[in-house]
N, C-alpha and C. Protein backbone atom coordinates (compact mmCIF):
# COMPACT_ATOMS: atom_id res chain seq x y z
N UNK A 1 40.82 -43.22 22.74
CA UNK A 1 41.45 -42.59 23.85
C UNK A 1 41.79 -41.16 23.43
N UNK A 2 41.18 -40.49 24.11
CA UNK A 2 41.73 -38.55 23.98
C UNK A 2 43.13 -38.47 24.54
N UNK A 3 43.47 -38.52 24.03
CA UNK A 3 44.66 -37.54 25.06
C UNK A 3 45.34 -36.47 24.28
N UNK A 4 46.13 -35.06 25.24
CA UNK A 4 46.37 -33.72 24.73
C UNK A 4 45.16 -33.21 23.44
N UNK A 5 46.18 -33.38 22.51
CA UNK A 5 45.12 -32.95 21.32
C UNK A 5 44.85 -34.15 20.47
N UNK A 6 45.09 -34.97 20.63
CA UNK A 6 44.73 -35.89 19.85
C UNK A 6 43.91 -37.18 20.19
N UNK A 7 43.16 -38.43 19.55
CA UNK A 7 42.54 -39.51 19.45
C UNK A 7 43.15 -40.68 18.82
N UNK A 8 43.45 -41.39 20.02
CA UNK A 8 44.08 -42.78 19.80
C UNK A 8 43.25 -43.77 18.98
N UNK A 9 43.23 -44.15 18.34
CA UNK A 9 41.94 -45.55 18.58
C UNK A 9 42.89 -46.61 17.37
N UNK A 10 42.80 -48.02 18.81
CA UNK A 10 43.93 -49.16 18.49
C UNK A 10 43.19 -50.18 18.18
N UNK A 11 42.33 -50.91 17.21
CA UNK A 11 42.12 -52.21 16.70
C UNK A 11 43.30 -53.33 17.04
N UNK A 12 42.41 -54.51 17.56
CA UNK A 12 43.58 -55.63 18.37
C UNK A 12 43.18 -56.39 16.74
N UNK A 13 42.04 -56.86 15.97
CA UNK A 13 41.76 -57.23 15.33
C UNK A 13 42.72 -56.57 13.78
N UNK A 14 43.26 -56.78 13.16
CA UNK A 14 43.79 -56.35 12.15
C UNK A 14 45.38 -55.28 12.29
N UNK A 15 45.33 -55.52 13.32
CA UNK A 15 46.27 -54.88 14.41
C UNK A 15 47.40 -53.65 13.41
N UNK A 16 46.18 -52.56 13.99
CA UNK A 16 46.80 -51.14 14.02
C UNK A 16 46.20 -50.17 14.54
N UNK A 17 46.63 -49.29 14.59
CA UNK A 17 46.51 -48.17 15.74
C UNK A 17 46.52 -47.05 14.88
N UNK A 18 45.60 -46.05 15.10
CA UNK A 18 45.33 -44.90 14.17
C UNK A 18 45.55 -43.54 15.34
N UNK A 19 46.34 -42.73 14.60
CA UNK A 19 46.00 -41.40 15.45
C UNK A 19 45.54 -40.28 15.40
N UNK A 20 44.53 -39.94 15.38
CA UNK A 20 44.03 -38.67 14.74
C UNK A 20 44.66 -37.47 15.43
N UNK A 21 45.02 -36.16 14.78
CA UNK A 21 45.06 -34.76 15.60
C UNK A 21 43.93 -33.75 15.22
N UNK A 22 43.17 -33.51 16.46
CA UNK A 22 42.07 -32.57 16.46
C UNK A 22 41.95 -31.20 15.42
N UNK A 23 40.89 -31.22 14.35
CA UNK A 23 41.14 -29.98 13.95
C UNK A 23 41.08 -30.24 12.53
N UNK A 24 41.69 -31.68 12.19
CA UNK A 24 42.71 -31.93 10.45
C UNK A 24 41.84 -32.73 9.90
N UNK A 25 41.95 -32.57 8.62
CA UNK A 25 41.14 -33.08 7.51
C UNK A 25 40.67 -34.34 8.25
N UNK A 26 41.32 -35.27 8.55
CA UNK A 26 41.11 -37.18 8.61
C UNK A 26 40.03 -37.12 9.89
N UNK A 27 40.71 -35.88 10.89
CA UNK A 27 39.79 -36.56 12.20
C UNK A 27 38.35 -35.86 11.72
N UNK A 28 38.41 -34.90 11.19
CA UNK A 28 37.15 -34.15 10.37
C UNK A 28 36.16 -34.96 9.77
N UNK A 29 37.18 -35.66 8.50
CA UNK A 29 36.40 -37.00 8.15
C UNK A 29 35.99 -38.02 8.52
N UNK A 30 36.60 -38.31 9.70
CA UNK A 30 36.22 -39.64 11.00
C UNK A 30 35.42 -39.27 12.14
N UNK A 31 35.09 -38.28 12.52
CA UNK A 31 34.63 -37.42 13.97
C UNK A 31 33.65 -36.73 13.63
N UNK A 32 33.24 -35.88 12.51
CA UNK A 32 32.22 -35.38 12.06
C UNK A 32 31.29 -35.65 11.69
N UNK A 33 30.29 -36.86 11.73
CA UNK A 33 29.70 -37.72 11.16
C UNK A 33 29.46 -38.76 12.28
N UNK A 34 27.80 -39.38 12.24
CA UNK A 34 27.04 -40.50 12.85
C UNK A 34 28.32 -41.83 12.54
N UNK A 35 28.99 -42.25 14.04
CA UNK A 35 30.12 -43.56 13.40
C UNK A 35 29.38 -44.35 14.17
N UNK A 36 28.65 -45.00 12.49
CA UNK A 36 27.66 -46.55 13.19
C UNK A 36 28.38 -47.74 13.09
N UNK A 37 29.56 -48.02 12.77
CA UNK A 37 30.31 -49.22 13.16
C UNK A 37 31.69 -48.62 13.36
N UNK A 38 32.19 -50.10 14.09
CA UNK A 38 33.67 -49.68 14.27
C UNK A 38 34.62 -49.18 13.65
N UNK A 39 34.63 -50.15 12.28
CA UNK A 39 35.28 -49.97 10.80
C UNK A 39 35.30 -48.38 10.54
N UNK A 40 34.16 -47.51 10.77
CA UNK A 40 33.84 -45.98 10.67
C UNK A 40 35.27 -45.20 11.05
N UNK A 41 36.15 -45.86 12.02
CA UNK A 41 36.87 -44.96 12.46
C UNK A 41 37.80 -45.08 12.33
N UNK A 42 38.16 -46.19 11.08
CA UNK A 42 39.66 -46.48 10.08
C UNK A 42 40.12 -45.10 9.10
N UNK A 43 41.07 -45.10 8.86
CA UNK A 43 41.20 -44.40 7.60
C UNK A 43 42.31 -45.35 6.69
N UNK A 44 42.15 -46.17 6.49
CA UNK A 44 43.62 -47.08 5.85
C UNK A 44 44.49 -46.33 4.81
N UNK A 45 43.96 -45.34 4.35
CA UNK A 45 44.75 -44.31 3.56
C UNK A 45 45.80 -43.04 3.99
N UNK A 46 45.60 -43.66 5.56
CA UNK A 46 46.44 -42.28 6.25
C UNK A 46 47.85 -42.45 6.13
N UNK A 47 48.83 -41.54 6.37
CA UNK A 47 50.41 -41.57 6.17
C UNK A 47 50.63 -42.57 7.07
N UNK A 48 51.34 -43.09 7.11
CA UNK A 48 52.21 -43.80 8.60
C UNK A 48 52.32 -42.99 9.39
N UNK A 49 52.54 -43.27 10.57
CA UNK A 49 52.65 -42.34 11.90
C UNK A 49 53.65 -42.41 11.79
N UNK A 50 54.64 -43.14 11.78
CA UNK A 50 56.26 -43.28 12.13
C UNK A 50 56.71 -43.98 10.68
N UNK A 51 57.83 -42.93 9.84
CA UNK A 51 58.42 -43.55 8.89
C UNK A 51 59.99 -44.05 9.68
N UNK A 52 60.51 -45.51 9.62
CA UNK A 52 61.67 -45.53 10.44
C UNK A 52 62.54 -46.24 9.49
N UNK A 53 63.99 -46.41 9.85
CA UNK A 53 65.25 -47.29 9.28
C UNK A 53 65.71 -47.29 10.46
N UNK A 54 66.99 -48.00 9.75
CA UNK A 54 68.06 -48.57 11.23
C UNK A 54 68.92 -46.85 12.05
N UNK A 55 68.62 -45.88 10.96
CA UNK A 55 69.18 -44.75 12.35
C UNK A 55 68.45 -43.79 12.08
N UNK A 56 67.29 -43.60 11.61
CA UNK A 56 65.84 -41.94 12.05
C UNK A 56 65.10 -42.64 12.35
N UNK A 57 64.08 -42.10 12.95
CA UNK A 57 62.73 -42.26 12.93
C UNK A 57 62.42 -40.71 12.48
N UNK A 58 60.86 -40.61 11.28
CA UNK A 58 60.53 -39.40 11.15
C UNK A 58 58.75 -39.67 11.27
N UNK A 59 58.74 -38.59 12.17
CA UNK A 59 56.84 -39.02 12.89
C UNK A 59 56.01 -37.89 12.61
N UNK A 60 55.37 -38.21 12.03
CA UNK A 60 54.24 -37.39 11.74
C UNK A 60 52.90 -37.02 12.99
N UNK A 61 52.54 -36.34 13.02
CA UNK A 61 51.46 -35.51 13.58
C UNK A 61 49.85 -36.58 13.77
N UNK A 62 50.33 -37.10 12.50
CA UNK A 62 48.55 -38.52 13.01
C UNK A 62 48.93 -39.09 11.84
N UNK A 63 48.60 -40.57 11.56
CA UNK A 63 48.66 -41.38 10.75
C UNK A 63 48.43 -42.94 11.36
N UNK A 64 48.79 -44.18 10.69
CA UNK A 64 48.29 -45.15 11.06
C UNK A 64 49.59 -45.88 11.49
N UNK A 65 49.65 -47.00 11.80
CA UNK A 65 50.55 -47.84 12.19
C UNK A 65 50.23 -49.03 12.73
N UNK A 66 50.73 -50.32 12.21
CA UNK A 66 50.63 -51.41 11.85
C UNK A 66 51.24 -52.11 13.21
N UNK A 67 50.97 -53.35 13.93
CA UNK A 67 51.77 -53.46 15.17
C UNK A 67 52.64 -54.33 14.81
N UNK A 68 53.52 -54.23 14.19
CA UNK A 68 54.37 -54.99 13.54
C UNK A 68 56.05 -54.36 13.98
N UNK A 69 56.75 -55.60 13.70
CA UNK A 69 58.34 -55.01 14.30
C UNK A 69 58.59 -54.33 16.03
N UNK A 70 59.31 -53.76 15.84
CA UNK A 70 59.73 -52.87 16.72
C UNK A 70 58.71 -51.92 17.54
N UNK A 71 57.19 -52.29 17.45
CA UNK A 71 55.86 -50.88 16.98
C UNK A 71 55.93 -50.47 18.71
N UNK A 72 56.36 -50.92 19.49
CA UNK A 72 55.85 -50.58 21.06
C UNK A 72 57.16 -49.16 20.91
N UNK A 73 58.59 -49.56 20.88
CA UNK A 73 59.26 -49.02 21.09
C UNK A 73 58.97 -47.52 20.27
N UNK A 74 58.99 -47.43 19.21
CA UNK A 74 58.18 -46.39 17.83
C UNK A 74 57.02 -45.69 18.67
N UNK A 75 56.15 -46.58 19.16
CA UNK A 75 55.02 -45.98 19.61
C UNK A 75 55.67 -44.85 20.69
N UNK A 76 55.98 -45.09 22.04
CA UNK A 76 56.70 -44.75 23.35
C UNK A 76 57.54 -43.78 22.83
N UNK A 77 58.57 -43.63 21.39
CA UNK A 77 59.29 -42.53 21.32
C UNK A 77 58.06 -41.34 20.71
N UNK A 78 57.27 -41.91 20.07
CA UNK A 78 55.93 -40.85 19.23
C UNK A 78 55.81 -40.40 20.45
N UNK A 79 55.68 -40.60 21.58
CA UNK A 79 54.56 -40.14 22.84
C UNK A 79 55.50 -39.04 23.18
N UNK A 80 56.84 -39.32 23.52
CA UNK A 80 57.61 -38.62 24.10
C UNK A 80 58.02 -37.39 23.39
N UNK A 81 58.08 -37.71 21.53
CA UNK A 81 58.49 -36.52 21.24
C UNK A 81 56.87 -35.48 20.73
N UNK A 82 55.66 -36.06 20.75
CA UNK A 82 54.12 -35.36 20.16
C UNK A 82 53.66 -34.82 21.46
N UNK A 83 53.69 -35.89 22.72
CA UNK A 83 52.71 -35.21 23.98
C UNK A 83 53.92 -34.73 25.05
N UNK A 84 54.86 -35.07 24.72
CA UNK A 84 56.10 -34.49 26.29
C UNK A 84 55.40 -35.53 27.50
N UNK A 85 55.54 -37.04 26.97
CA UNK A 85 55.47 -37.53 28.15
C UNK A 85 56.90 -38.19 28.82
């Protein structure tokens, strides 16, 4: 999924959600290049998207995230504070 500047792409299978931002090393390394399988468009080495505890959340610009815990709510605040939705 495109949206603003960036590329969503959510595996239900192994369940995580990667976000690339247009431009940066990872989507460079994932986007630049023939992606002949799905697996192609992992990076399992990326930061976390959202580092959280019981009072910050601190979100990074693209990274991965696991659908685990709390991940909808995490996700929905990423949106609000990366795209101004």
């Amino acid at each position: 999924m495109y949206i603003d500047n960036f590329v969503i792409v959510e595996f239900s299978a192994g369940g995580a959600l990667y976000v690339y931002q247009k431009g940066t090393n990872y989507y460079k390394e994932t986007f630049n290049k023939k992606i002949e399988k799905i697996d192609d468009l992992k990076q399992p080495y990326m930061p976390q998207l959202i580092i959280s505890s019981y009072d910050y959340m601190d979100m990074n610009s693209e990274g991965r995230m696991v659908h685990s815990g709390n991940w909808r709510y995490r996700l929905e605040m990423w949106f609000m504070e990366k795209i101004d939705m």
